[in-house]
Protein backbone atom coordinates (compact mmCIF):
# COMPACT_ATOMS: atom_id res chain seq x y z
CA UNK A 1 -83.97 -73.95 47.29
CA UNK A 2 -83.14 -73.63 50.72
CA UNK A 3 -79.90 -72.67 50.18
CA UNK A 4 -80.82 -69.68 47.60
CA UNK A 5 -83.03 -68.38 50.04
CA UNK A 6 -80.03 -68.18 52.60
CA UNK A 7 -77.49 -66.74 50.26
CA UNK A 8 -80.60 -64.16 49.04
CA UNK A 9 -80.94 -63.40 52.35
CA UNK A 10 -77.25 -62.66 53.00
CA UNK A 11 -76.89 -60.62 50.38
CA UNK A 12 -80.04 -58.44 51.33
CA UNK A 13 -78.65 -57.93 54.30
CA UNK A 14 -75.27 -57.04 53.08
CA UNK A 15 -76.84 -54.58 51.44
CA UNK A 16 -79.09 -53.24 53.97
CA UNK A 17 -76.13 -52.57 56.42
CA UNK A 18 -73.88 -51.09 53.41
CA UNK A 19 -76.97 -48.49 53.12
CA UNK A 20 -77.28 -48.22 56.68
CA UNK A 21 -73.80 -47.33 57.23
CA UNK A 22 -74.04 -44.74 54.29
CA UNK A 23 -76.78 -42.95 55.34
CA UNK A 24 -76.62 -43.15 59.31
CA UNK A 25 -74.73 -39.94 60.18
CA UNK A 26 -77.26 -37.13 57.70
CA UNK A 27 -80.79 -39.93 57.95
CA UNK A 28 -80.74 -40.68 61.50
CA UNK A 29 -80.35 -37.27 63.29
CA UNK A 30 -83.68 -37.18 63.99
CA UNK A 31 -86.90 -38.34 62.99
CA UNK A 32 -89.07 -36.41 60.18
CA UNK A 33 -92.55 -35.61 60.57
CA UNK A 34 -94.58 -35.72 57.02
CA UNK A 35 -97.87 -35.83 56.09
CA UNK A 36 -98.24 -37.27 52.19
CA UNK A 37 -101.30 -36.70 50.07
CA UNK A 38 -102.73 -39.34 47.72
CA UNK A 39 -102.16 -36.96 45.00
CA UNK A 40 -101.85 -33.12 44.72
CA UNK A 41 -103.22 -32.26 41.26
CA UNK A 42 -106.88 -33.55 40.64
CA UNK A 43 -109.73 -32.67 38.51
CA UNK A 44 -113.40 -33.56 38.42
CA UNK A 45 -116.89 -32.24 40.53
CA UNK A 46 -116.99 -34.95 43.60
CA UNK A 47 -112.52 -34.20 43.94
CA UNK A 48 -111.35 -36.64 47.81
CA UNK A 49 -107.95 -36.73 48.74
CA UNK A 50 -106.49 -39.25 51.50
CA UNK A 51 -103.32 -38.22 53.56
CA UNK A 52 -101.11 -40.56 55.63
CA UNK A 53 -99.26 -38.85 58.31
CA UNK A 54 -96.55 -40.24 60.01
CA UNK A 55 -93.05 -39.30 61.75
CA UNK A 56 -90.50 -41.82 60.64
CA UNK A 57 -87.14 -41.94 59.99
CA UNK A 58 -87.45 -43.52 56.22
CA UNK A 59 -89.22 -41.16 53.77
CA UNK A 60 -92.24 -42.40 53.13
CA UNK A 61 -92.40 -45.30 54.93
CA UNK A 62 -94.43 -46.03 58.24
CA UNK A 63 -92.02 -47.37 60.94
CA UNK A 64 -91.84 -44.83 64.30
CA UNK A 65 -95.32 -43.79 65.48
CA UNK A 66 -98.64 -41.31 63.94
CA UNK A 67 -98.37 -38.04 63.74
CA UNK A 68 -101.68 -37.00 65.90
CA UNK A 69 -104.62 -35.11 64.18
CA UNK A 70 -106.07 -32.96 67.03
CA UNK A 71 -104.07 -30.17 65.12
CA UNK A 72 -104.80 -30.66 61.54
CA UNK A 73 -107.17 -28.62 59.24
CA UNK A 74 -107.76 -28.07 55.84
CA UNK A 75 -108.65 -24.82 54.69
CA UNK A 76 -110.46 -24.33 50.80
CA UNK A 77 -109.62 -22.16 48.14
CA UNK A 78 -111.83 -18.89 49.73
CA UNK A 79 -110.27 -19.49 52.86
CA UNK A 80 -112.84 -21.19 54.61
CA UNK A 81 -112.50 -24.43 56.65
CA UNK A 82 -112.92 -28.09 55.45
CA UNK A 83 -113.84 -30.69 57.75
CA UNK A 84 -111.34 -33.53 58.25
CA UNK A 85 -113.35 -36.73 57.29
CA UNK A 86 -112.77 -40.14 58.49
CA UNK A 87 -110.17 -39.60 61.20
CA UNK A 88 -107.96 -43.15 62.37
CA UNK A 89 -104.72 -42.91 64.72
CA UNK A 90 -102.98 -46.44 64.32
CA UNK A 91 -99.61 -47.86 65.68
CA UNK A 92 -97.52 -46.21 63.20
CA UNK A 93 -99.59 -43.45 60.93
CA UNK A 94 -102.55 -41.41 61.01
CA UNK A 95 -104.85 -41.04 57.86
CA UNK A 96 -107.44 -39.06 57.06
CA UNK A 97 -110.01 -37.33 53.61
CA UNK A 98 -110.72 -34.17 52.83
CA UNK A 99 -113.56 -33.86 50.82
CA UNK A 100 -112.72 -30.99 47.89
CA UNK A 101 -115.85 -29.73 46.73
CA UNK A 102 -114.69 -26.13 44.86
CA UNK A 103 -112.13 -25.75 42.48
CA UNK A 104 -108.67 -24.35 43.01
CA UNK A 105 -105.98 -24.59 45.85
CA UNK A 106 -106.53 -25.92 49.43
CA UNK A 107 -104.06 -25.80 52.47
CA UNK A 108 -103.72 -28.98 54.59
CA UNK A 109 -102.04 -27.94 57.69
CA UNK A 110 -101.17 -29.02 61.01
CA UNK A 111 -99.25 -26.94 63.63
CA UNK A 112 -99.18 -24.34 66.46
CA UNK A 113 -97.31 -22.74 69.53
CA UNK A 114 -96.15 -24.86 72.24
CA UNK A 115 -93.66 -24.74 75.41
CA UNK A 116 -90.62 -26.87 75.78
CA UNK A 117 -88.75 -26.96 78.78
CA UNK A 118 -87.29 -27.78 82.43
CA UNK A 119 -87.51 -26.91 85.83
CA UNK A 120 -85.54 -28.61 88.87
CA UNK A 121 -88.07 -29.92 91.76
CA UNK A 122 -86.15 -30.42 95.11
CA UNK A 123 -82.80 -30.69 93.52
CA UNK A 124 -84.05 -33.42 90.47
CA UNK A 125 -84.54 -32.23 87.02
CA UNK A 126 -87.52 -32.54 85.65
CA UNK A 127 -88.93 -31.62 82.07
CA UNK A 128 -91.79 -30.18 80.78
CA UNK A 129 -94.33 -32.73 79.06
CA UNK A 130 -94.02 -32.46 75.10
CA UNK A 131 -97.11 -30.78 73.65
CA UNK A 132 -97.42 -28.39 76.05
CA UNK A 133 -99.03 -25.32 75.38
CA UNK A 134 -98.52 -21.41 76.46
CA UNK A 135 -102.30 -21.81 78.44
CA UNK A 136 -101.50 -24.90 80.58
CA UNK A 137 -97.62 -23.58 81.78
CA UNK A 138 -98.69 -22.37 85.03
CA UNK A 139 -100.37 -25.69 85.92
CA UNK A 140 -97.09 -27.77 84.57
CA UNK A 141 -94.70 -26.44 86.69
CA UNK A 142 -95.17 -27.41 90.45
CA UNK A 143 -94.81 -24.37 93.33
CA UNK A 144 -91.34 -24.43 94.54
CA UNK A 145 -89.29 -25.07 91.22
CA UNK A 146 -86.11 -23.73 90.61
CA UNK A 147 -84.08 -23.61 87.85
CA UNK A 148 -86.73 -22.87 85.56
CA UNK A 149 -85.62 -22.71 81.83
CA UNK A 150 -88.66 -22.11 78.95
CA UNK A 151 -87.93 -21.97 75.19
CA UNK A 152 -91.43 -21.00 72.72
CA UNK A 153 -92.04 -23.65 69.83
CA UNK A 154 -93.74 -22.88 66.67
CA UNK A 155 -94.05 -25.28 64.41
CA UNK A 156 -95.83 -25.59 60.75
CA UNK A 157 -96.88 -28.67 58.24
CA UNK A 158 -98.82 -28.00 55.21
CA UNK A 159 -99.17 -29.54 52.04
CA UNK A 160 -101.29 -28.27 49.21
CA UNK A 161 -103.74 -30.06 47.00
CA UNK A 162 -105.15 -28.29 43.72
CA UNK A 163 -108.37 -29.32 41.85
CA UNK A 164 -108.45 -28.05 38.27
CA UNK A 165 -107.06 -24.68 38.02
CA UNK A 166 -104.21 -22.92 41.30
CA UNK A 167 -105.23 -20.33 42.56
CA UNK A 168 -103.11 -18.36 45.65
CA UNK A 169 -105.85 -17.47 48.21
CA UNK A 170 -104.36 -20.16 50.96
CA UNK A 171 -100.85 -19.13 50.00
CA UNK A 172 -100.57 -16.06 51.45
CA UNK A 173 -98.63 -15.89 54.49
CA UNK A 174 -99.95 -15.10 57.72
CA UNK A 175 -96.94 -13.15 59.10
CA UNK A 176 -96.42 -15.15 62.45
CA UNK A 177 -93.36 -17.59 62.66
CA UNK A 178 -91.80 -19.18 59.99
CA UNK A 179 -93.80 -19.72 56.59
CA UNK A 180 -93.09 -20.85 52.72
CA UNK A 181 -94.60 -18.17 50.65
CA UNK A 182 -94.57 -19.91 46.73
CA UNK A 183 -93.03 -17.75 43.58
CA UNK A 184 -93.60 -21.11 42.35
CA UNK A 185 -96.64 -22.62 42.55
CA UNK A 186 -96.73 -25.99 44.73
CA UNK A 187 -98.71 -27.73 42.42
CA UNK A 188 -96.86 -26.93 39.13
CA UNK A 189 -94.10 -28.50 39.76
CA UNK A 190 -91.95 -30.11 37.32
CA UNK A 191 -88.57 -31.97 36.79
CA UNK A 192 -85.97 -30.45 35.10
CA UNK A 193 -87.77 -27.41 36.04
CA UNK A 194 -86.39 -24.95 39.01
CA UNK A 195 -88.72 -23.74 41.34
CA UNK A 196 -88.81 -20.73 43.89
CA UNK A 197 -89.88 -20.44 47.50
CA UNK A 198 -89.61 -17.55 49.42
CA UNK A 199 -89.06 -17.97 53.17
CA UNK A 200 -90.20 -15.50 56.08
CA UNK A 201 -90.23 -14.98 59.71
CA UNK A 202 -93.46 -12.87 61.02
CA UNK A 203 -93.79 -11.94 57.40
CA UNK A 204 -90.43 -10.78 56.99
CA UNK A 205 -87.47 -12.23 54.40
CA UNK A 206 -84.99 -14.45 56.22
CA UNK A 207 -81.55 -14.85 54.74
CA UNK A 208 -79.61 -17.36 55.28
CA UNK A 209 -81.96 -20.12 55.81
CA UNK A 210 -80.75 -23.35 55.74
CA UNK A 211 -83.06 -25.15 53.08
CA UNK A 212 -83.27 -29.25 53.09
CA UNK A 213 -85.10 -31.42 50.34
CA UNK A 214 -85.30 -34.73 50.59
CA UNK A 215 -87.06 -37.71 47.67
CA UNK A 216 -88.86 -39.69 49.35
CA UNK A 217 -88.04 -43.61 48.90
CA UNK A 218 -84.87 -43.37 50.99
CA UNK A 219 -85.33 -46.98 52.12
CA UNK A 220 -84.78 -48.12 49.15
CA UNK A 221 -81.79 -46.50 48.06
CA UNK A 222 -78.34 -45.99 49.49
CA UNK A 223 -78.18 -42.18 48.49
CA UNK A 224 -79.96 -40.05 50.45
CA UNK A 225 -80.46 -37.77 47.76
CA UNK A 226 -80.22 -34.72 49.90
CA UNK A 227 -79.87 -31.44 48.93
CA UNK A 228 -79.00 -28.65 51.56
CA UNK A 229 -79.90 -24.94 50.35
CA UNK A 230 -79.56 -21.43 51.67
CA UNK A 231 -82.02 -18.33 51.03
CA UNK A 232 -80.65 -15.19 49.70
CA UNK A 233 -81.01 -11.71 50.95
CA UNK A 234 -84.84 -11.99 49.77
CA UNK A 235 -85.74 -15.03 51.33
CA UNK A 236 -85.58 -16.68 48.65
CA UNK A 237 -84.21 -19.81 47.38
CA UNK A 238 -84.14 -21.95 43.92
CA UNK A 239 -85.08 -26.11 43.81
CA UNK A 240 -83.72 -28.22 40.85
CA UNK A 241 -86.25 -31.06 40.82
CA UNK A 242 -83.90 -33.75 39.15
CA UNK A 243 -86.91 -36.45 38.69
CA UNK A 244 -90.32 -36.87 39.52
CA UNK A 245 -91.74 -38.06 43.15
CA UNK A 246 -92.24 -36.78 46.44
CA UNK A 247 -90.05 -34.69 48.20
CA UNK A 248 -89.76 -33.61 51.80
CA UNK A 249 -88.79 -30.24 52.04
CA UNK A 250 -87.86 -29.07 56.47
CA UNK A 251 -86.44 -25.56 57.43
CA UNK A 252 -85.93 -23.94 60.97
CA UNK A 253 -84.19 -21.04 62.70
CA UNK A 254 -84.53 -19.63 65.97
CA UNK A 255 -84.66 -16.11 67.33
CA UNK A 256 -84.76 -14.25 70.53
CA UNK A 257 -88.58 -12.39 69.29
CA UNK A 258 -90.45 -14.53 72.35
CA UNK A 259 -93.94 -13.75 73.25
CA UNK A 260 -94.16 -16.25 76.25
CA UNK A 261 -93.15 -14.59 79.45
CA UNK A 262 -89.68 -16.34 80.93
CA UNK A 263 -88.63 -18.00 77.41
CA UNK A 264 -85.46 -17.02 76.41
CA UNK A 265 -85.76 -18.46 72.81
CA UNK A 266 -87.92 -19.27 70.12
CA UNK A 267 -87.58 -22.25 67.82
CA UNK A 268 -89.46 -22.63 64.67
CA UNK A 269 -89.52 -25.63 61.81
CA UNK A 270 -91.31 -25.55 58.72
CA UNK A 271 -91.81 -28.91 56.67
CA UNK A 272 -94.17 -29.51 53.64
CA UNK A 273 -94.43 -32.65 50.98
CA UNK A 274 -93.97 -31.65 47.68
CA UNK A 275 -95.00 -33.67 44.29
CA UNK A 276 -93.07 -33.12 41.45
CA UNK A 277 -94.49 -34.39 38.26
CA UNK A 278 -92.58 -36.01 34.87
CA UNK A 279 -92.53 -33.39 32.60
């Protein structure tokens, strides 16, 4: 016995570093931020939904830290706001409910404007805390720093959550930074089905947009399974669902259009959770 659990082991292990080795140079640039609903289609008069949120390196799987909640908020089909319900921050995710009381689409977001930076304090560099925003600059950067380089943030999460029938109310765009605007629906999506997103930047088409999906489950496979898009003149670009599951879908760009005084750039991600379902 003793000895099939050894060679089980070994083998697991193999295989584990034969993945690893695969998937190191595109998986491990960076870690992914994702928030991941319990489901996105529902039906029914008393309608919860639960979302994990996380920032990981493994698609879906809990292993870095939480992604924080002071930013989060869900917004209902007639554009008011939902309370988030029942709040927890552990070691490696957040979760929270949202309690869907009307029928149609609702927005689950989480994002903002923020500052990233450096300044150099009597000859030592020094950076900028992360999570900065534009209002608490002045205090963040000590009298007598020189050397001072800012760069504006904007960054967006959403995922969307439809009980009974969509409707598009939270999907228009709100023409600051960079935002999905559906041709497809979110929640009718279906394998062997393509689907169409439209991309923008202060509400206007961006071409050229570099486009990444990724199914979750990466852990457990060696193939990444990523697929690497570009938007056409319109903004637009087509997704080939090739099975069902969650996907991670990221984009960002960067432009010179700053509103914070002494930035010289502004950077600006986009990432949403997608379900496709069997068709």
């Amino acid at each position: 016995m003793e000895r099939k659990m050894k060679t089980g082991m070994m083998r697991t292990l193999a295989l584990i570093a034969a993945g690893t080795a695969f998937v190191t140079p595109v998986a491990l640039q960076a870690h992914r931020q994702w928030m991941l609903p319990s489901a996105t289609v529902l039906s029914g008069n008393d309608v919860w939904v639960t979302v994990d949120a996380a920032v990981s390196n493994d698609l879906f799987y809990f292993e870095h830290q939480p992604m924080r909640l002071n930013a989060v908020k869900a917004v209902a089909p007639d554009g008011t706001e939902v309370p988030i319900e029942n709040g927890s921050t552990g070691r490696y995710r957040s979760t929270f409910d949202v309690h869907l009381t009307k029928p149609g689409t609702y927005k689950i977001v989480s994002g903002g404007e923020g500052v990233f930076g450096s300044y150099k304090i009597n000859g030592e560099q020094k950076r900028l805390p992360r999570g900065l925003g534009a209002d608490k600059l002045a205090g963040a950067i000590p009298a007598g720093a020189t050397d001072v380089k800012l760069m504006q943030t904007a960054n967006r999460n959403e995922i969307f959550v439809t009980v009974g029938a969509p409707t598009d109310t939270v999907l228009k765009p709100t023409g600051r930074g960079l935002e999905l605007v559906p041709v497809t629906h979110p929640n009718d999506l279906v394998a062997g089905e393509a689907a169409t997103f439209q991309f923008l930047v202060d509400g206007k088409p961006v071409a050229g947009l570099t486009v990444t999906v990724i199914p979750g489950g990466i852990r457990y496979r060696s193939d990444l399974g990523q697929m690497d898009l570009k938007t056409d003149a319109q903004g637009k670009v087509q997704v080939n669902w090739a099975q069902p599951g969650m996907y991670w879908l990221n984009a960002s760009t960067s432009d010179k259009a700053t509103t914070l005084p002494g930035a010289t750039e502004r950077r600006m991600t986009y990432v949403t959770t997608l379900e496709v379902l069997a068709p």
